[in-house]
PDB file of N, CA and C in Angstrom:
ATOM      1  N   UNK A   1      56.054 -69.779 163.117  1.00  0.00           N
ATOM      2  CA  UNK A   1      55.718 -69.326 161.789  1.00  0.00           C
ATOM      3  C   UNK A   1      54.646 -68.248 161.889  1.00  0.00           C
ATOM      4  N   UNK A   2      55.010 -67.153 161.283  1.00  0.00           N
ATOM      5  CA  UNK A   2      53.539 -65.910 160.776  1.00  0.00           C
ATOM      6  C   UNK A   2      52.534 -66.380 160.130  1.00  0.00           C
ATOM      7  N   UNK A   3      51.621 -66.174 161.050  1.00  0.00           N
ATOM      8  CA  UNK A   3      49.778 -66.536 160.418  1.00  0.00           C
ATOM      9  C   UNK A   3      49.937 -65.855 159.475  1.00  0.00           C
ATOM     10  N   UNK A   4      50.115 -64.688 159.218  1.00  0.00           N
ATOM     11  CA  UNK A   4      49.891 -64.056 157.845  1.00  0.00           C
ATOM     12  C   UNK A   4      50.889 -64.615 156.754  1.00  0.00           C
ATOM     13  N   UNK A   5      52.039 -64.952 157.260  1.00  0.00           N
ATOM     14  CA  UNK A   5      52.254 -65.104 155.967  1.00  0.00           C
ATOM     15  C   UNK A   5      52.772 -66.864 155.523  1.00  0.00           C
ATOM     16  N   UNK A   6      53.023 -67.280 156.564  1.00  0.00           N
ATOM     17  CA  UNK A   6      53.727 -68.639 156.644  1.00  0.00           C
ATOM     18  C   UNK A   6      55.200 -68.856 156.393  1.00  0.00           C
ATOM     19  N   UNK A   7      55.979 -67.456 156.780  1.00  0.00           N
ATOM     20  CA  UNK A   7      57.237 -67.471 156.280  1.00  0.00           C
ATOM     21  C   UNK A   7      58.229 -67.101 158.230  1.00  0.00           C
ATOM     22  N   UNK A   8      58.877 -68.374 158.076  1.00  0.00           N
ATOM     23  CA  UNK A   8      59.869 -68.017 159.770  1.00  0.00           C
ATOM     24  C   UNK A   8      60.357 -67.008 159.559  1.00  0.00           C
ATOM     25  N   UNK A   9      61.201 -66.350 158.343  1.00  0.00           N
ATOM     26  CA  UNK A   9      61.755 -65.096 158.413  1.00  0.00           C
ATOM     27  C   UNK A   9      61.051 -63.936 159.109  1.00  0.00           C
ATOM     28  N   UNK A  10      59.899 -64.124 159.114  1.00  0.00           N
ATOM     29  CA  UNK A  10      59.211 -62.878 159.549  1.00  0.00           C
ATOM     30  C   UNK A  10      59.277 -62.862 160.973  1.00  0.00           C
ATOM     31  N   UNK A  11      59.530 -64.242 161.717  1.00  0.00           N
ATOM     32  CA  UNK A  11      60.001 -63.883 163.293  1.00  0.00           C
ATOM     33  C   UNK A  11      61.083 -63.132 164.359  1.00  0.00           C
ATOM     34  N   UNK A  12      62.050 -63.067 163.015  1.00  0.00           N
ATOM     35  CA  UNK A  12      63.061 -62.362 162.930  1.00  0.00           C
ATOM     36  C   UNK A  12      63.340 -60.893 163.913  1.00  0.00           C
ATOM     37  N   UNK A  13      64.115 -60.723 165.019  1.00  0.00           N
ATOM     38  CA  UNK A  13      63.699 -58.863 165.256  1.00  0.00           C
ATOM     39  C   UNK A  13      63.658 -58.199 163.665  1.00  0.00           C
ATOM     40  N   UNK A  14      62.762 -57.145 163.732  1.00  0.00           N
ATOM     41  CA  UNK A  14      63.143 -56.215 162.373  1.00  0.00           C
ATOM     42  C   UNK A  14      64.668 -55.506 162.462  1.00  0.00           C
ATOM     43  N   UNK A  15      65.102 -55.436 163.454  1.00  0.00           N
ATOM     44  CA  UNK A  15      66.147 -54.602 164.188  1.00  0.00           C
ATOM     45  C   UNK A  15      67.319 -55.755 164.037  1.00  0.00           C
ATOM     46  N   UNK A  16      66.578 -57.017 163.691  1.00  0.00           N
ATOM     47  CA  UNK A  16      68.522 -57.993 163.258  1.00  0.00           C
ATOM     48  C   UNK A  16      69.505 -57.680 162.412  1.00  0.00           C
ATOM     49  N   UNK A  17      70.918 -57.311 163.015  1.00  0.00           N
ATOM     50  CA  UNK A  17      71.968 -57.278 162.562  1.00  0.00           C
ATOM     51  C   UNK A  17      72.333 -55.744 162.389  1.00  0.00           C
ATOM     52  N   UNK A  18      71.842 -54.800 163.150  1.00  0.00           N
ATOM     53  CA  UNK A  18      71.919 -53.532 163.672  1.00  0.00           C
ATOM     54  C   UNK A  18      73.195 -53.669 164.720  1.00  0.00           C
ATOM     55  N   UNK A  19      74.137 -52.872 164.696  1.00  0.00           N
ATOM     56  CA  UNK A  19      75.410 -52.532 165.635  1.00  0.00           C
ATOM     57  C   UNK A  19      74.442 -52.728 167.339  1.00  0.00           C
ATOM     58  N   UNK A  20      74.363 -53.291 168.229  1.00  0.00           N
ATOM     59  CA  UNK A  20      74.182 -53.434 169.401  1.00  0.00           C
ATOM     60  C   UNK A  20      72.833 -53.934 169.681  1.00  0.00           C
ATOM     61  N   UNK A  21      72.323 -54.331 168.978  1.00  0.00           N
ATOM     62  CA  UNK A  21      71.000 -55.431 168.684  1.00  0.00           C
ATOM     63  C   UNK A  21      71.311 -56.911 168.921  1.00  0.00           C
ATOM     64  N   UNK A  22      72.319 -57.683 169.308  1.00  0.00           N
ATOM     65  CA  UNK A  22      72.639 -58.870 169.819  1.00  0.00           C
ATOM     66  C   UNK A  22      71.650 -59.309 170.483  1.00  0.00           C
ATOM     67  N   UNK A  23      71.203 -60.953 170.220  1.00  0.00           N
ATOM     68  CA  UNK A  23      69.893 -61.158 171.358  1.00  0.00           C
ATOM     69  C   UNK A  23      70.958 -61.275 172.981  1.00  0.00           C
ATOM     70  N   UNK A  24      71.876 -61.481 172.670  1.00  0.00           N
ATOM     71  CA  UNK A  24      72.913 -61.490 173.838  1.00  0.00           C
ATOM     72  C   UNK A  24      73.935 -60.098 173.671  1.00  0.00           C
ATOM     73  N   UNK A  25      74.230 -59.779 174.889  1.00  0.00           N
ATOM     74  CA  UNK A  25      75.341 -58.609 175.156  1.00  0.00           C
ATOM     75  C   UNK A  25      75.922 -58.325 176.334  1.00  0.00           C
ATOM     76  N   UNK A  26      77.173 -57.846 176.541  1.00  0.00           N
ATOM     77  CA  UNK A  26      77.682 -57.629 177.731  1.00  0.00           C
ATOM     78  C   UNK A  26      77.017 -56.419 178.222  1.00  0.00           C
ATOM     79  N   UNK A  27      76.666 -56.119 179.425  1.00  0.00           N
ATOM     80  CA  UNK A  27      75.992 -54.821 179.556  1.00  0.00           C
ATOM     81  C   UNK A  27      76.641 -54.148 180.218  1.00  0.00           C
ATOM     82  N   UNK A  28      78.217 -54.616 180.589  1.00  0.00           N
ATOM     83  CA  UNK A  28      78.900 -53.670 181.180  1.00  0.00           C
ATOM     84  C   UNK A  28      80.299 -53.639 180.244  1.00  0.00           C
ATOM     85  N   UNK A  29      81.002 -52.387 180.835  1.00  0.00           N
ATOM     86  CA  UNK A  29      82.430 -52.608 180.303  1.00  0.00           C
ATOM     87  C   UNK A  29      83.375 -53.832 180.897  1.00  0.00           C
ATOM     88  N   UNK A  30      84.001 -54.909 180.189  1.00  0.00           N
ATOM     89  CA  UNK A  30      85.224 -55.610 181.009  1.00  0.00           C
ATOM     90  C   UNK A  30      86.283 -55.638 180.545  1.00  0.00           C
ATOM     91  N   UNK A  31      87.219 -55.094 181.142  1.00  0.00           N
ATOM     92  CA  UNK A  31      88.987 -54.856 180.894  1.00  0.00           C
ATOM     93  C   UNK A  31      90.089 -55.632 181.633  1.00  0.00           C
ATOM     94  N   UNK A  32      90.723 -56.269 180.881  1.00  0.00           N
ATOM     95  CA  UNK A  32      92.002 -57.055 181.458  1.00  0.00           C
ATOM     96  C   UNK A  32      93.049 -55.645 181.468  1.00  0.00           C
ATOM     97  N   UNK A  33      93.689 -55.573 182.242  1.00  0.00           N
ATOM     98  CA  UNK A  33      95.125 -54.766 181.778  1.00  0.00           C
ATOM     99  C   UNK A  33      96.539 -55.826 182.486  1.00  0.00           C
ATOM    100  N   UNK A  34      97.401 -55.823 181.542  1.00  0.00           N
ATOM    101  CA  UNK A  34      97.858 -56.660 181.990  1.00  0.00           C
ATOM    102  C   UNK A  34      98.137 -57.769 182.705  1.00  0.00           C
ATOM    103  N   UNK A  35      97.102 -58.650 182.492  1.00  0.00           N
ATOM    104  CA  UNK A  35      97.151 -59.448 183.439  1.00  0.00           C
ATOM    105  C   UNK A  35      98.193 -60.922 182.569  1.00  0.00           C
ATOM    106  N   UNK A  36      98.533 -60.853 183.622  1.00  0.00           N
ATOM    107  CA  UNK A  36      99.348 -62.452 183.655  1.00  0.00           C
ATOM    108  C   UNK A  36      98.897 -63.733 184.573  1.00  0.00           C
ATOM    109  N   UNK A  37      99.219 -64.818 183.845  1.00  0.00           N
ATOM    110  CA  UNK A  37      98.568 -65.883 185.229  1.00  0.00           C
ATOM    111  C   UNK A  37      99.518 -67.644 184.942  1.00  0.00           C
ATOM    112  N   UNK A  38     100.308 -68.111 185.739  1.00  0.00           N
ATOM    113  CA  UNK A  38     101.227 -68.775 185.926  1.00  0.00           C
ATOM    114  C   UNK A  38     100.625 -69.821 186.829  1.00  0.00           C
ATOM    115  N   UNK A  39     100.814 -71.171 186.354  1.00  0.00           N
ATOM    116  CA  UNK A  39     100.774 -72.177 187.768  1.00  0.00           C
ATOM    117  C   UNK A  39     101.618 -73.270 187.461  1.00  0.00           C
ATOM    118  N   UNK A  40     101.973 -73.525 188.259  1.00  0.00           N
ATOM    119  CA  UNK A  40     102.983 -74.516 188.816  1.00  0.00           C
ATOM    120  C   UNK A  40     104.827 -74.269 187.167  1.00  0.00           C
ATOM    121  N   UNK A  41     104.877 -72.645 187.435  1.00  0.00           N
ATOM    122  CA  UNK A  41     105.835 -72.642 186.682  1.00  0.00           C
ATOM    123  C   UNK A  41     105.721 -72.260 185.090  1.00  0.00           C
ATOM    124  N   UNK A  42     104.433 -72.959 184.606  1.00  0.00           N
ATOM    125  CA  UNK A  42     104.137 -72.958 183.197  1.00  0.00           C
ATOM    126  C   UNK A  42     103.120 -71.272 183.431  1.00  0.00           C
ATOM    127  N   UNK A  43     103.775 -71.135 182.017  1.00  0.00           N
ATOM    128  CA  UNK A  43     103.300 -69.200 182.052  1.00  0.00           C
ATOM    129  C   UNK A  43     102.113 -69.606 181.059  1.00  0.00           C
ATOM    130  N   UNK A  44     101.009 -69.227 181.329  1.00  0.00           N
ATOM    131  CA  UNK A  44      99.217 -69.597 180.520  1.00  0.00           C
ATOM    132  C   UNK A  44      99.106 -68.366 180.451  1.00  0.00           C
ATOM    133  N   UNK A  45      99.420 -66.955 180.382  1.00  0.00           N
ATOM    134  CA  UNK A  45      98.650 -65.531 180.165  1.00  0.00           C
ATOM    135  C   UNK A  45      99.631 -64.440 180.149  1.00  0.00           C
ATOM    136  N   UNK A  46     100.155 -63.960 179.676  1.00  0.00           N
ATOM    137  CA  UNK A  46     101.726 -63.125 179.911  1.00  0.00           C
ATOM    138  C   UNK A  46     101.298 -61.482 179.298  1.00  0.00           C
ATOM    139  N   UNK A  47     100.803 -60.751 180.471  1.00  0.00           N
ATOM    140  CA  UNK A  47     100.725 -59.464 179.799  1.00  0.00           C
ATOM    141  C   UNK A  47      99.494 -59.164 178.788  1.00  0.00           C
ATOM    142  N   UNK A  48      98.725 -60.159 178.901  1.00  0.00           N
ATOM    143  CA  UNK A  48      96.958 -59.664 178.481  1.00  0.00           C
ATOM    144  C   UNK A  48      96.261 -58.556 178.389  1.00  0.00           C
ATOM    145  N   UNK A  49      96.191 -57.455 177.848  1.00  0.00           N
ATOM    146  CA  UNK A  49      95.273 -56.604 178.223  1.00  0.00           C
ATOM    147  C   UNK A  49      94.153 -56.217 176.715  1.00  0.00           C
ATOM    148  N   UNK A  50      93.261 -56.319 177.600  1.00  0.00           N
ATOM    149  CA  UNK A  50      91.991 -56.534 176.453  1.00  0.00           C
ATOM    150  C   UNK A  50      90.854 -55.920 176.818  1.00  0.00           C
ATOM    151  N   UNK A  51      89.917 -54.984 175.908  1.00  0.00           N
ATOM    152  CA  UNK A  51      88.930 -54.287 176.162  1.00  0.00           C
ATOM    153  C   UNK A  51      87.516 -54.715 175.836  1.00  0.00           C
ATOM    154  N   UNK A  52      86.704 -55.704 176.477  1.00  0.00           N
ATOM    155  CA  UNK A  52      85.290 -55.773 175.914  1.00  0.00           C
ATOM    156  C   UNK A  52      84.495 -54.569 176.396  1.00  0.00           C
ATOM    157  N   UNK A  53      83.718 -54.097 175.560  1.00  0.00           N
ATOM    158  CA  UNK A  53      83.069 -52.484 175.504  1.00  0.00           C
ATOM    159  C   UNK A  53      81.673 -52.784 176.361  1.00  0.00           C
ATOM    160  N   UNK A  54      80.639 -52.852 176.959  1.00  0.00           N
ATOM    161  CA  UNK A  54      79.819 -52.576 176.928  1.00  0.00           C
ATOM    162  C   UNK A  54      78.814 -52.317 175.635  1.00  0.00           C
ATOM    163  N   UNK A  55      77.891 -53.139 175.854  1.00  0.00           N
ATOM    164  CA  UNK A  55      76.554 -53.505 175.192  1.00  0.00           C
ATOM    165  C   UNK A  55      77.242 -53.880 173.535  1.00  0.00           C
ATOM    166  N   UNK A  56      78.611 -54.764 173.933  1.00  0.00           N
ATOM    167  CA  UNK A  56      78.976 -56.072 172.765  1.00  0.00           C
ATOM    168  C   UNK A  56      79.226 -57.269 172.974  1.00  0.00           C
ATOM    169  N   UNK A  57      78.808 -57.710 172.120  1.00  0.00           N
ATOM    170  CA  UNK A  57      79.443 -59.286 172.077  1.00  0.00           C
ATOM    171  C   UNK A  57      80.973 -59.163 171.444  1.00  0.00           C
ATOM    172  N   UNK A  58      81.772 -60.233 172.259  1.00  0.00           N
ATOM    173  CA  UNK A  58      82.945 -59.719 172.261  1.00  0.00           C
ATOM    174  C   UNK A  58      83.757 -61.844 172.280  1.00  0.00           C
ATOM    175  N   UNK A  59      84.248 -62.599 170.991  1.00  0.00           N
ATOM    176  CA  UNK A  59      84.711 -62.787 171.085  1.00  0.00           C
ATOM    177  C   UNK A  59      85.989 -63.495 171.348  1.00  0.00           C
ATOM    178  N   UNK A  60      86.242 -64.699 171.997  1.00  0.00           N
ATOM    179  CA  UNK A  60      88.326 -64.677 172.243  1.00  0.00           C
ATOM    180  C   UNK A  60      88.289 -66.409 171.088  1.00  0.00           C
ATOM    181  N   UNK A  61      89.241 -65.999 170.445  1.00  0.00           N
ATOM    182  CA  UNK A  61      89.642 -67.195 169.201  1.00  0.00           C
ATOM    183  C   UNK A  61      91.093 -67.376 169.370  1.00  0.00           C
ATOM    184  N   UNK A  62      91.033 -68.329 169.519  1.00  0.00           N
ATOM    185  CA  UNK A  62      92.631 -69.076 169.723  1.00  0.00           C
ATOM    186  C   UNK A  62      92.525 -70.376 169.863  1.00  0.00           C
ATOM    187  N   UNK A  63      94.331 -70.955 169.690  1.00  0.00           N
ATOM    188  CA  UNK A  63      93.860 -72.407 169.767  1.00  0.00           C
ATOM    189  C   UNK A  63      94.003 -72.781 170.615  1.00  0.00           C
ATOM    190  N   UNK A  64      94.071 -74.203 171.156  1.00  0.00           N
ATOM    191  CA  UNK A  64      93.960 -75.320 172.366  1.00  0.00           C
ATOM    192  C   UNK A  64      94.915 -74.409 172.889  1.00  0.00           C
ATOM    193  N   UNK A  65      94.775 -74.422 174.490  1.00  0.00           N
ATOM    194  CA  UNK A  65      96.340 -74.125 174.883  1.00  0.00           C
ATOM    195  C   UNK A  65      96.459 -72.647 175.294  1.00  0.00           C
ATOM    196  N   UNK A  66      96.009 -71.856 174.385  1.00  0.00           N
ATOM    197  CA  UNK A  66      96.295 -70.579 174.523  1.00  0.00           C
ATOM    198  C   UNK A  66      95.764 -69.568 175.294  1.00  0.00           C
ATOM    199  N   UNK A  67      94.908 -69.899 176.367  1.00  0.00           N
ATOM    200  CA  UNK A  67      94.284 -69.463 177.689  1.00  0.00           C
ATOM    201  C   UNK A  67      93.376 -68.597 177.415  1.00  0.00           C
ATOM    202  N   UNK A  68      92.620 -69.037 176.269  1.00  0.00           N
ATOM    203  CA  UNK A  68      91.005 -68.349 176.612  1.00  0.00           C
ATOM    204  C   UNK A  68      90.092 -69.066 177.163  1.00  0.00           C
ATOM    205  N   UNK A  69      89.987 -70.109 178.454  1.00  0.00           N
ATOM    206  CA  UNK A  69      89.107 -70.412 179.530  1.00  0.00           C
ATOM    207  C   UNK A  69      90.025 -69.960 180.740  1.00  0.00           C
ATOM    208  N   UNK A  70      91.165 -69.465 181.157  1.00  0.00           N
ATOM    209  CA  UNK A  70      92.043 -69.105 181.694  1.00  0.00           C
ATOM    210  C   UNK A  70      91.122 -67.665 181.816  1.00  0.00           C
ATOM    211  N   UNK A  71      91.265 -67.110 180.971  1.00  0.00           N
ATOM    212  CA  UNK A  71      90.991 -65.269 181.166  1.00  0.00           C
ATOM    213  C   UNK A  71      89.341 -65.147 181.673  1.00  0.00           C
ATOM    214  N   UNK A  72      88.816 -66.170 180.694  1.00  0.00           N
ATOM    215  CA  UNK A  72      87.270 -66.191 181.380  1.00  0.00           C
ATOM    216  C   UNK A  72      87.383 -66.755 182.636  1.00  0.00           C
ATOM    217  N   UNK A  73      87.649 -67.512 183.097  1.00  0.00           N
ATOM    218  CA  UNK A  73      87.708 -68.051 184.840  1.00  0.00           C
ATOM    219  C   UNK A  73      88.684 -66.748 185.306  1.00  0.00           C
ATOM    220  N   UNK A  74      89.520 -65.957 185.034  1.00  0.00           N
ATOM    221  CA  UNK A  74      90.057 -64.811 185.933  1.00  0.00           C
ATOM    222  C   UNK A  74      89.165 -63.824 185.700  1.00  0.00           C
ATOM    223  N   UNK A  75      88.133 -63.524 184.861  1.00  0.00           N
ATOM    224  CA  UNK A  75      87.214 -62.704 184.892  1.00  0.00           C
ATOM    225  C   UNK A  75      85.778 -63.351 185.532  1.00  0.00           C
ATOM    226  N   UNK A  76      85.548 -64.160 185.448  1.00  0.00           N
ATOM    227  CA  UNK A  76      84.245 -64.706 186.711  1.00  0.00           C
ATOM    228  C   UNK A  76      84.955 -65.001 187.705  1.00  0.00           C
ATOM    229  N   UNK A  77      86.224 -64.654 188.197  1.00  0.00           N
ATOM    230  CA  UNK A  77      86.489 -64.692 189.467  1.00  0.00           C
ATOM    231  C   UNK A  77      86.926 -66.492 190.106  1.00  0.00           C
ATOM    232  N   UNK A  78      86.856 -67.214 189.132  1.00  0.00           N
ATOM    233  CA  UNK A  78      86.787 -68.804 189.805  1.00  0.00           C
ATOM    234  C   UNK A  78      88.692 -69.231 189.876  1.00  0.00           C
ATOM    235  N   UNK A  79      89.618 -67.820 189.169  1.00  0.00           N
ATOM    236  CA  UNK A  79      91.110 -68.317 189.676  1.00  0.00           C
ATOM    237  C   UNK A  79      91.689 -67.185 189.513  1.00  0.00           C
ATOM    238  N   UNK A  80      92.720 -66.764 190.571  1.00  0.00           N
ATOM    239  CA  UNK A  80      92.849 -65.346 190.455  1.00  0.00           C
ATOM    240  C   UNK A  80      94.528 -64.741 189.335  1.00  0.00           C
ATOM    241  N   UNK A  81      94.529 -63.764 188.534  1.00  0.00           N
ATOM    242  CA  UNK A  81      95.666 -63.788 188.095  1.00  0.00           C
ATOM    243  C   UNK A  81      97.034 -63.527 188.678  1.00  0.00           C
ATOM    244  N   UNK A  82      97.995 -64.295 188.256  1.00  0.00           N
ATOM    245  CA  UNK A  82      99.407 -63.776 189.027  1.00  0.00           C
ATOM    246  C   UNK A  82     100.118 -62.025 188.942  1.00  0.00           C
ATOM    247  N   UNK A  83      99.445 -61.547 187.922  1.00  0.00           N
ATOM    248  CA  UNK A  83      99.589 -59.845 187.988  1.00  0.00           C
ATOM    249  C   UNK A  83      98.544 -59.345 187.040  1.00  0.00           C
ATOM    250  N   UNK A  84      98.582 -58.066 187.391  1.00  0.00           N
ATOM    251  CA  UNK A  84      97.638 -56.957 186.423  1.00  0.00           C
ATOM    252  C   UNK A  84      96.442 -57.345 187.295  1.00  0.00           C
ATOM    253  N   UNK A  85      95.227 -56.534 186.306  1.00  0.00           N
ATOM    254  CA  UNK A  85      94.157 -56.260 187.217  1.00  0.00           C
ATOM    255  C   UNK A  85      92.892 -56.466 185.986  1.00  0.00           C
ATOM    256  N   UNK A  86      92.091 -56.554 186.546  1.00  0.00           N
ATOM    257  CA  UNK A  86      90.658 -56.620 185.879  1.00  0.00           C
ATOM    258  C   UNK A  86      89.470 -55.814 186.104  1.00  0.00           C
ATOM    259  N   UNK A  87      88.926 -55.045 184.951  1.00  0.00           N
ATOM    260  CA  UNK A  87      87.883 -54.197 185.719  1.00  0.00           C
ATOM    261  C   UNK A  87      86.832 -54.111 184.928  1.00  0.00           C
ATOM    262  N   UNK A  88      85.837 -53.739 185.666  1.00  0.00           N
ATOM    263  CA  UNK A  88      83.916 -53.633 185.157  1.00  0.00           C
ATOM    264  C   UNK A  88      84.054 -52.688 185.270  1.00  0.00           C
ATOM    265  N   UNK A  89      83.516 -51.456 184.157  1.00  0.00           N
ATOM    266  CA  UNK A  89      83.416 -50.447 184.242  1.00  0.00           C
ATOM    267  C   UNK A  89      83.754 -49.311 185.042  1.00  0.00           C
ATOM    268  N   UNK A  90      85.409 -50.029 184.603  1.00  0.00           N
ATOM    269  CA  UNK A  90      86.755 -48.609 185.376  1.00  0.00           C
ATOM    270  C   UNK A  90      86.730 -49.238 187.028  1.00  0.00           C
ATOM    271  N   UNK A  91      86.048 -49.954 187.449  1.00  0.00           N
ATOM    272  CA  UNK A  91      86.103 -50.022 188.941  1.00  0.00           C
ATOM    273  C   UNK A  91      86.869 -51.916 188.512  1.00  0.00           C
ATOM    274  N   UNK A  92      88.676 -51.857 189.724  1.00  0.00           N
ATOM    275  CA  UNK A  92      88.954 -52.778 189.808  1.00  0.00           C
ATOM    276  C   UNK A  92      87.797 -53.891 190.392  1.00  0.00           C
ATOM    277  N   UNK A  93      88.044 -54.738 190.115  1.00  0.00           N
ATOM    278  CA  UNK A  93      87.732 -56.102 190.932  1.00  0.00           C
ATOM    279  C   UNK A  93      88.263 -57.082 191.037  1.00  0.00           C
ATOM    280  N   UNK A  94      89.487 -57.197 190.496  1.00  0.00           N
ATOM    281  CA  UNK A  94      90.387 -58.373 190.566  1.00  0.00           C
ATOM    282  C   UNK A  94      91.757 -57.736 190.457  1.00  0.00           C
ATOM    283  N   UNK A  95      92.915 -57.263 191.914  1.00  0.00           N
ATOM    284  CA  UNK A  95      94.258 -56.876 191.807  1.00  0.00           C
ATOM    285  C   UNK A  95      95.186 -57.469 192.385  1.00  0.00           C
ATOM    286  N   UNK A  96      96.120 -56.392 192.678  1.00  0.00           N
ATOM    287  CA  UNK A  96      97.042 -56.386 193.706  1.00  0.00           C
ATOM    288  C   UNK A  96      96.446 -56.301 195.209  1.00  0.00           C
ATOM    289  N   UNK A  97      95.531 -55.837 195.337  1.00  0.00           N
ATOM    290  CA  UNK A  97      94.754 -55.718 197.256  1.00  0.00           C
ATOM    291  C   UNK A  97      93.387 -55.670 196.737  1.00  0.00           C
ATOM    292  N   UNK A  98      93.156 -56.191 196.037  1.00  0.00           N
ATOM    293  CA  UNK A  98      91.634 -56.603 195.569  1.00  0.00           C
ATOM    294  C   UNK A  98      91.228 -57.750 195.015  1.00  0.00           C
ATOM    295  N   UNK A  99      89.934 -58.282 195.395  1.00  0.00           N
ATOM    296  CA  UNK A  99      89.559 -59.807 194.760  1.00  0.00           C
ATOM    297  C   UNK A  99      87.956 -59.582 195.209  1.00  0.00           C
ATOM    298  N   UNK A 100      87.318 -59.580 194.448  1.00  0.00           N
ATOM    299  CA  UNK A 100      85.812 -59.660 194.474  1.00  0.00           C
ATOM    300  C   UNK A 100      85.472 -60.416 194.064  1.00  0.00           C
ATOM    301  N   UNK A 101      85.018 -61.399 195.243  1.00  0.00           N
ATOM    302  CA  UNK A 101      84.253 -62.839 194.471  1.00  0.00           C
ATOM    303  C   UNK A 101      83.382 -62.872 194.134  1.00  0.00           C
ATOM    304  N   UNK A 102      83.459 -64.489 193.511  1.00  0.00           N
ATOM    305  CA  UNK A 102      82.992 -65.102 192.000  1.00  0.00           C
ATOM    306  C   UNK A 102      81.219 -64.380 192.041  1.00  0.00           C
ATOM    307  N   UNK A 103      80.534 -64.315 193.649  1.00  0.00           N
ATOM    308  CA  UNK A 103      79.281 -64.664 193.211  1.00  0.00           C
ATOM    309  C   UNK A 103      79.021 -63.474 193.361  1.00  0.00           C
ATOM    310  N   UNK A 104      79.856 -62.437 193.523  1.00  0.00           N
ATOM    311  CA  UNK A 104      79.425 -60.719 193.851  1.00  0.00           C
ATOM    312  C   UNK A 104      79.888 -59.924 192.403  1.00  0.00           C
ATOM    313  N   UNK A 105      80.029 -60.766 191.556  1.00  0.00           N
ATOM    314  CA  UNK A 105      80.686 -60.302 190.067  1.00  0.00           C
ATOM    315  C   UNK A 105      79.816 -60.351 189.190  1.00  0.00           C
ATOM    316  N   UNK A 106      78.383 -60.603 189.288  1.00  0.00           N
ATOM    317  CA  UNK A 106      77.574 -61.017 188.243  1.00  0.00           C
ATOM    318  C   UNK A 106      78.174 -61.169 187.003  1.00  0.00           C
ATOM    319  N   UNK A 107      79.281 -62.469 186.369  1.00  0.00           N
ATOM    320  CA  UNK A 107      79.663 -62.433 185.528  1.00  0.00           C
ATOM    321  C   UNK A 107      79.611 -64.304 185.187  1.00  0.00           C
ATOM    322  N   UNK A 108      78.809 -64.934 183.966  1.00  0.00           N
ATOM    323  CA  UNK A 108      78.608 -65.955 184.036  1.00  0.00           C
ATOM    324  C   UNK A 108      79.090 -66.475 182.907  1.00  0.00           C
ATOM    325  N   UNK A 109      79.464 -68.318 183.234  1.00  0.00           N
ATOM    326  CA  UNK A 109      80.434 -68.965 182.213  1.00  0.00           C
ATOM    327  C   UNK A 109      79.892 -69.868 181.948  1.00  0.00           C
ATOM    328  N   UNK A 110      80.035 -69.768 180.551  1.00  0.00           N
ATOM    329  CA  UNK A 110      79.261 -71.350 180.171  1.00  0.00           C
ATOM    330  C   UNK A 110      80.091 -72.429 179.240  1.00  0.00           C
ATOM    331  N   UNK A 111      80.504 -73.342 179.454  1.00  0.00           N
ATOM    332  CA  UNK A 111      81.478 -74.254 178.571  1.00  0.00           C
ATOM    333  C   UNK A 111      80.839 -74.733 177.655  1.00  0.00           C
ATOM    334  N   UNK A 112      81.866 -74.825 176.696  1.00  0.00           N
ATOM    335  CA  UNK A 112      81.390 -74.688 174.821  1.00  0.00           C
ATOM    336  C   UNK A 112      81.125 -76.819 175.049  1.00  0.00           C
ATOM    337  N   UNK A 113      81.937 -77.414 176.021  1.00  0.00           N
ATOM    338  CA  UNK A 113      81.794 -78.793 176.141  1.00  0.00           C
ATOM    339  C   UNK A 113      81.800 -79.550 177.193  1.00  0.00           C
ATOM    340  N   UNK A 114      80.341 -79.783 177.148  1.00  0.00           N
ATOM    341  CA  UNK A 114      79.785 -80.443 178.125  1.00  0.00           C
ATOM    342  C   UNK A 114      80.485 -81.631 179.016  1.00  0.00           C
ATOM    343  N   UNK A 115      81.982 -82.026 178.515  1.00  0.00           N
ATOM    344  CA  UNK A 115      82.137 -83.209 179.213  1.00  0.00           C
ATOM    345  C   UNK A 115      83.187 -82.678 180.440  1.00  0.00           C
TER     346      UNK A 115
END
């Protein structure tokens, strides 16, 4: 709370809710292009390609099922996709003759549920 005034609002950035003012942000570009990803037969990702921009929050809504912890684990690197490619700012890191692992990706995941 503000000594001066006794109001929490005032802790606020002055700068909240400005286009790229997020207390969180991606600070790089990350791009799916086509990626697909298949296991044991069942198709989880078919032709994905998706642009998070640099310095946004960016994002994925769908329901049960529909492989948005799939695309985040092929983008932190923890399962690799069955085609297409993935890239940080224009430079692959996840292809056809490329795989840059999980811990050389500075890219981190956090599950919405703890169990």
């Amino acid at each position: 709370m503000s000594a001066s005034s006794g109001r929490i609002d005032n802790l606020l950035p002055k700068r909240w809710g400005v286009p790229n003012t997020a207390g969180v942000s991606i600070s790089h570009e990350l791009a799916f292009e086509n990626v697909s990803y298949e296991i044991d037969g069942a198709v989880i990702l078919s032709d994905v390609s998706l642009t998070a921009p640099a310095a946004s929050v960016t994002c994925l809504l769908g329901p049960s099922g529909s492989g948005k912890t799939s695309l985040l684990r092929i983008a932190a690197g923890m399962q690799r996709q069955t085609r297409g490619r993935v890239l940080m700012d224009s430079r692959e890191i996840s292809g056809d003759h490329l795989f840059v692992p999980t811990e050389k990706r500075g890219i981190g995941l956090v599950f919405q549920d703890y169990a």
